[in-house]
Protein backbone atom coordinates (compact mmCIF):
# COMPACT_ATOMS: atom_id res chain seq x y z
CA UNK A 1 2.22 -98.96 -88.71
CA UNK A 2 5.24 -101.11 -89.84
CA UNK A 3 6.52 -103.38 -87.08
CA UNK A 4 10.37 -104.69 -87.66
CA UNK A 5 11.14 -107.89 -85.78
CA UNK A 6 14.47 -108.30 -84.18
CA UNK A 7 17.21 -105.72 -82.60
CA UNK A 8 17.99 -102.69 -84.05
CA UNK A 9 21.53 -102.09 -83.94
CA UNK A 10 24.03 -99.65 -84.87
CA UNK A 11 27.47 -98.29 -84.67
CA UNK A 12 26.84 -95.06 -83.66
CA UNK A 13 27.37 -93.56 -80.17
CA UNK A 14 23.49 -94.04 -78.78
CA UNK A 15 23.41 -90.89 -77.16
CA UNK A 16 25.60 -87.90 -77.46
CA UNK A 17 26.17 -85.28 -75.02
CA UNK A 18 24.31 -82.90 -77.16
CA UNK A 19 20.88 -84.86 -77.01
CA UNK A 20 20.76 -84.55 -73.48
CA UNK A 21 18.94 -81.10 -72.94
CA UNK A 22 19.98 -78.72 -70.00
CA UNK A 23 16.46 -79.71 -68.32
CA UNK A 24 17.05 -83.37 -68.10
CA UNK A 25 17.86 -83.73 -64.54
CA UNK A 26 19.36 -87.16 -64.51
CA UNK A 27 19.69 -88.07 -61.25
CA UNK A 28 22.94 -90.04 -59.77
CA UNK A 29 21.47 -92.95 -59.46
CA UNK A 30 21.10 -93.12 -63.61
CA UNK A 31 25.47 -92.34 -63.63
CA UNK A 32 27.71 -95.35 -64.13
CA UNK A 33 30.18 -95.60 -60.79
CA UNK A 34 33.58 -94.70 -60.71
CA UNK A 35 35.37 -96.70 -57.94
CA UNK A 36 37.64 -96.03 -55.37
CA UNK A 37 38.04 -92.68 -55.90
CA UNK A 38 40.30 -90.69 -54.68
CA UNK A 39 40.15 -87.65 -52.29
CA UNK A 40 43.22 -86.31 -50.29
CA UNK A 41 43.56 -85.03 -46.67
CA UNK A 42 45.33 -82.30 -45.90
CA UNK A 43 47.52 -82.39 -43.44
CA UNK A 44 46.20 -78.86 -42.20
CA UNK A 45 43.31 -80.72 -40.89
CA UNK A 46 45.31 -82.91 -38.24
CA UNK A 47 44.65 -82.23 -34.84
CA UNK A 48 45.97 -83.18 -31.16
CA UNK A 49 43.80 -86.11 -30.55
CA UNK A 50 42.57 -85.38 -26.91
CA UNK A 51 42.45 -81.43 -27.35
CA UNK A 52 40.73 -81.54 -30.75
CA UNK A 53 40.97 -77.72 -30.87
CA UNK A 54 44.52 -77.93 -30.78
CA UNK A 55 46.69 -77.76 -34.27
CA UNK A 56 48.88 -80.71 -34.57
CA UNK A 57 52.31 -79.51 -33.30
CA UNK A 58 55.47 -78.95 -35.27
CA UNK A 59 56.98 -81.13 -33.36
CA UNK A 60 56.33 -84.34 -32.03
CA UNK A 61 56.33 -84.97 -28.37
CA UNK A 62 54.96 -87.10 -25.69
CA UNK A 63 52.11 -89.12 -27.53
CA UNK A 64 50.98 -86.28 -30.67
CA UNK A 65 52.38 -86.86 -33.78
CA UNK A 66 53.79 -84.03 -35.17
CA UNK A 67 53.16 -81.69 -38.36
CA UNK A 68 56.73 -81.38 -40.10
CA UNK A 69 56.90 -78.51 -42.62
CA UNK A 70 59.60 -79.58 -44.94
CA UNK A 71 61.77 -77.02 -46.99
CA UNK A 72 59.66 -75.11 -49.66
CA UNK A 73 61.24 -76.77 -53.83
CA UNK A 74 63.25 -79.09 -51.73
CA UNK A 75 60.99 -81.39 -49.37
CA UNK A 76 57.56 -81.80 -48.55
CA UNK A 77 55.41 -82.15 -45.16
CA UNK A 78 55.57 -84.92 -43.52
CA UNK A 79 53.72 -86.39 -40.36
CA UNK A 80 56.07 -87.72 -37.84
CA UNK A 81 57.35 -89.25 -34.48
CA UNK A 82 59.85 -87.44 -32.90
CA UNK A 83 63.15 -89.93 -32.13
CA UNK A 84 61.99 -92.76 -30.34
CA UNK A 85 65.03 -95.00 -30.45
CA UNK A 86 65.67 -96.78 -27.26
CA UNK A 87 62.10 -95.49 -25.96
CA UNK A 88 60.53 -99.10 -25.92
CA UNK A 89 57.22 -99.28 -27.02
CA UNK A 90 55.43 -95.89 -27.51
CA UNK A 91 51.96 -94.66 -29.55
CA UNK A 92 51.63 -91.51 -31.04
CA UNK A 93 48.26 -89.88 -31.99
CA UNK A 94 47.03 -87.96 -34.49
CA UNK A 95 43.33 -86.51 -35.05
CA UNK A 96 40.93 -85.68 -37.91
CA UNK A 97 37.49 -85.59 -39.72
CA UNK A 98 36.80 -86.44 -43.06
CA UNK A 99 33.53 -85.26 -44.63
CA UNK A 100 31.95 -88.07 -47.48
CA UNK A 101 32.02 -86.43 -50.79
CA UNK A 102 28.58 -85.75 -52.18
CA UNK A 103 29.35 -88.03 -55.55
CA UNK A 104 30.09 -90.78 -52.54
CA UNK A 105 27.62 -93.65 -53.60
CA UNK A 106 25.39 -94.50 -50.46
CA UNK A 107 26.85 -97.48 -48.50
CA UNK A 108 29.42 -98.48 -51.38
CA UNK A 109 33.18 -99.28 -50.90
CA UNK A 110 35.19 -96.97 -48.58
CA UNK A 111 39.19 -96.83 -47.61
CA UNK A 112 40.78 -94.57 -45.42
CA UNK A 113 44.75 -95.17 -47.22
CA UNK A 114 47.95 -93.56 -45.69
CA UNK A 115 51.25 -93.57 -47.02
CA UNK A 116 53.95 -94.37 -44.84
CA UNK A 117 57.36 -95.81 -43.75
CA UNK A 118 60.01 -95.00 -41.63
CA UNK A 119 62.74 -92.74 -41.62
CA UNK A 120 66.55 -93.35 -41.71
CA UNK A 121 66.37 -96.64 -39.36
CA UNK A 122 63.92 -99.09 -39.00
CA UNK A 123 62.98 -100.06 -35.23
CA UNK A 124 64.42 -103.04 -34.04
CA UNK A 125 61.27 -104.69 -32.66
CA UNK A 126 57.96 -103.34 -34.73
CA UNK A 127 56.44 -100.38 -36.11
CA UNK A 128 52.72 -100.38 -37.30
CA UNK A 129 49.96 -98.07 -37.86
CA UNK A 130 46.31 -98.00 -36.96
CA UNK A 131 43.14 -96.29 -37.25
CA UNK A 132 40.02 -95.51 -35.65
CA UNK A 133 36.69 -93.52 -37.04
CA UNK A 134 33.09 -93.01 -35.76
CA UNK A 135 30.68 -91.46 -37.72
CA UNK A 136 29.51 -88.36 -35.77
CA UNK A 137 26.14 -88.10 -35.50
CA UNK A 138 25.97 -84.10 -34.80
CA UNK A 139 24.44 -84.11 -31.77
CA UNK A 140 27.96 -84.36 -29.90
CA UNK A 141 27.98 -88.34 -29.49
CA UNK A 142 28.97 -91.21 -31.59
CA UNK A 143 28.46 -95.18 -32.23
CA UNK A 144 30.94 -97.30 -33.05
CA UNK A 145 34.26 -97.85 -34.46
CA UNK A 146 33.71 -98.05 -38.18
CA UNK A 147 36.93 -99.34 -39.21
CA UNK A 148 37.34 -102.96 -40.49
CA UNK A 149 41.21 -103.27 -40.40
CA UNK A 150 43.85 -104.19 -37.69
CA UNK A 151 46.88 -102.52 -37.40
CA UNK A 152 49.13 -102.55 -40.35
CA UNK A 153 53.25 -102.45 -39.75
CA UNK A 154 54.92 -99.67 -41.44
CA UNK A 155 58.32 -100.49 -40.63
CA UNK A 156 60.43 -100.38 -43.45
CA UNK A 157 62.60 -97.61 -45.42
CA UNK A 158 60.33 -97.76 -48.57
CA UNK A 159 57.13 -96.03 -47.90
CA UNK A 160 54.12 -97.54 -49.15
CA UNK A 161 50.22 -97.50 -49.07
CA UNK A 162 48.15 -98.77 -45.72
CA UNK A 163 44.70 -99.29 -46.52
CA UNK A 164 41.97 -99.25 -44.25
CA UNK A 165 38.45 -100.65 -44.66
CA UNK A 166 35.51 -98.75 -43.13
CA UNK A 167 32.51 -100.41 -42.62
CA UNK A 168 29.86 -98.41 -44.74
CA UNK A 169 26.64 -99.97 -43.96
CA UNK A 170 24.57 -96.94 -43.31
CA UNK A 171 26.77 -93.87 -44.68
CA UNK A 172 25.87 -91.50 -47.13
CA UNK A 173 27.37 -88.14 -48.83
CA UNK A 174 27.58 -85.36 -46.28
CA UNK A 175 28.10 -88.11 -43.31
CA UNK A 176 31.38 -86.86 -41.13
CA UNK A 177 33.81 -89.42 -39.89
CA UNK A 178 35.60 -88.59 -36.78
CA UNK A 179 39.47 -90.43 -36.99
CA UNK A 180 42.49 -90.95 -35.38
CA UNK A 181 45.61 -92.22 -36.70
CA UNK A 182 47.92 -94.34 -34.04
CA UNK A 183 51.34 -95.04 -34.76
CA UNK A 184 53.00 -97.73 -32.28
CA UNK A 185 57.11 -98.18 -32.18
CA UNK A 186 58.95 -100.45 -30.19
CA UNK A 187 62.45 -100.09 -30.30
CA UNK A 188 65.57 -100.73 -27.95
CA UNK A 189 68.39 -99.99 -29.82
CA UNK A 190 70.60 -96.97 -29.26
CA UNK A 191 71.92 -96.74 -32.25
CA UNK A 192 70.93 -93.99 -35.42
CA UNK A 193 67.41 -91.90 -34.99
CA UNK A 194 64.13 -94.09 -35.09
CA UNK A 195 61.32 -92.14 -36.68
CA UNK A 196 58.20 -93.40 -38.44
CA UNK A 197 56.59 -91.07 -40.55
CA UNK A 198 53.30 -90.38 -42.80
CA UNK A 199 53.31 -88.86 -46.59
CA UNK A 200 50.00 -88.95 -47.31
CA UNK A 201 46.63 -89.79 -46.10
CA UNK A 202 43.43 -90.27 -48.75
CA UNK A 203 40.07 -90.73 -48.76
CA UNK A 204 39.14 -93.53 -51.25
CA UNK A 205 35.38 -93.60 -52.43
CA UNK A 206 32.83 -95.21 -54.74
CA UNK A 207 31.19 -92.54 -56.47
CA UNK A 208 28.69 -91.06 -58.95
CA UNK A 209 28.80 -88.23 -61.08
């Protein structure tokens, strides 16, 4: 047998898809990550926060956000406050559960990231937005809050990205996060409507496969 000192090397692909047979079973573990992938929420999935069975109204009122339809080809849904000029400070609430992707790579970077910004007039004093999530446990309790990140403000006409941090030390794909979004205003003006408001909300995940 003829024994060849050094590294071989070449500049062809190593492996090709079509060397790996069908009974391979690589597991995810072998998979290079992808990071901070991303995984919307729909907004179907909002809920009143303290009647979880409850759909997220259409409109806002008292402290529940509220599920705004938009006009089919000419606006999209939004998630809003109702008018809260001249209310002072006021928080409105909205509810949902987010389920880890089974790519999601155990314990690795998450972000919980909503779009958002206020519409027509800014409030005078502060606008921010918050968030809360527990894993849930499925045996109807819950440990602790597993988000990393204070309140964010969100008052300004340009909407833009709010990233939260949740602590993953633990999670895994299949794990259930219970959330709820808080959105705080303070204004005291009486002038033009006062409305903060939500585009988007996505799950961002390292993942495998």
């Amino acid at each position: 047998m003829a024994v060849i000192p050094g590294n071989l090397v070449t500049t062809e692909a190593y492996i090709t898809n079509a060397d790996i047979k069908d009974t391979a079973a690589i597991t995810r573990d072998k998979i290079a990550q992808t990071p901070l992938a991303v995984f919307p929420v729909d907004f179907e999935m909002l809920r009143v926060h303290d009647a979880y069975q409850t759909v997220l109204p259409g409109t806002s009122t008292t402290d529940d956000l509220g599920l705004y339809g938009g006009t089919f080809a000419t606006s999209s849904q939004l998630v809003r406050t109702y008018d809260v000029k001249a209310v002072g400070l006021t928080t409105l609430y909205a509810r949902f559960r987010v389920t880890l992707p089974v790519e999601y790579d155990p314990a690795e970077t998450l972000e919980l990231r909503f779009n958002a910004g206020m519409v027509t007039t800014v409030a005078d004093v502060s606008c921010t937005i918050d968030l809360q999530a527990y894993k849930v446990n499925r045996a109807g309790s819950i440990g602790s809050d597993l988000c990393a990140t204070a309140a964010i403000t969100m008052n300004s006409l340009t909407y833009a990205n709010k990233t939260f941090t949740i602590t993953a030390t633990g999670l895994a794909a299949g794990d259930v996060l219970d959330c709820r979004v808080a959105i705080a205003v303070n204004d005291a003006a009486t002038g033009t409507a006062v409305i903060a408001a939500i585009g988007a909300i996505e799950l961002l995940a390292d993942i495998k496969g």
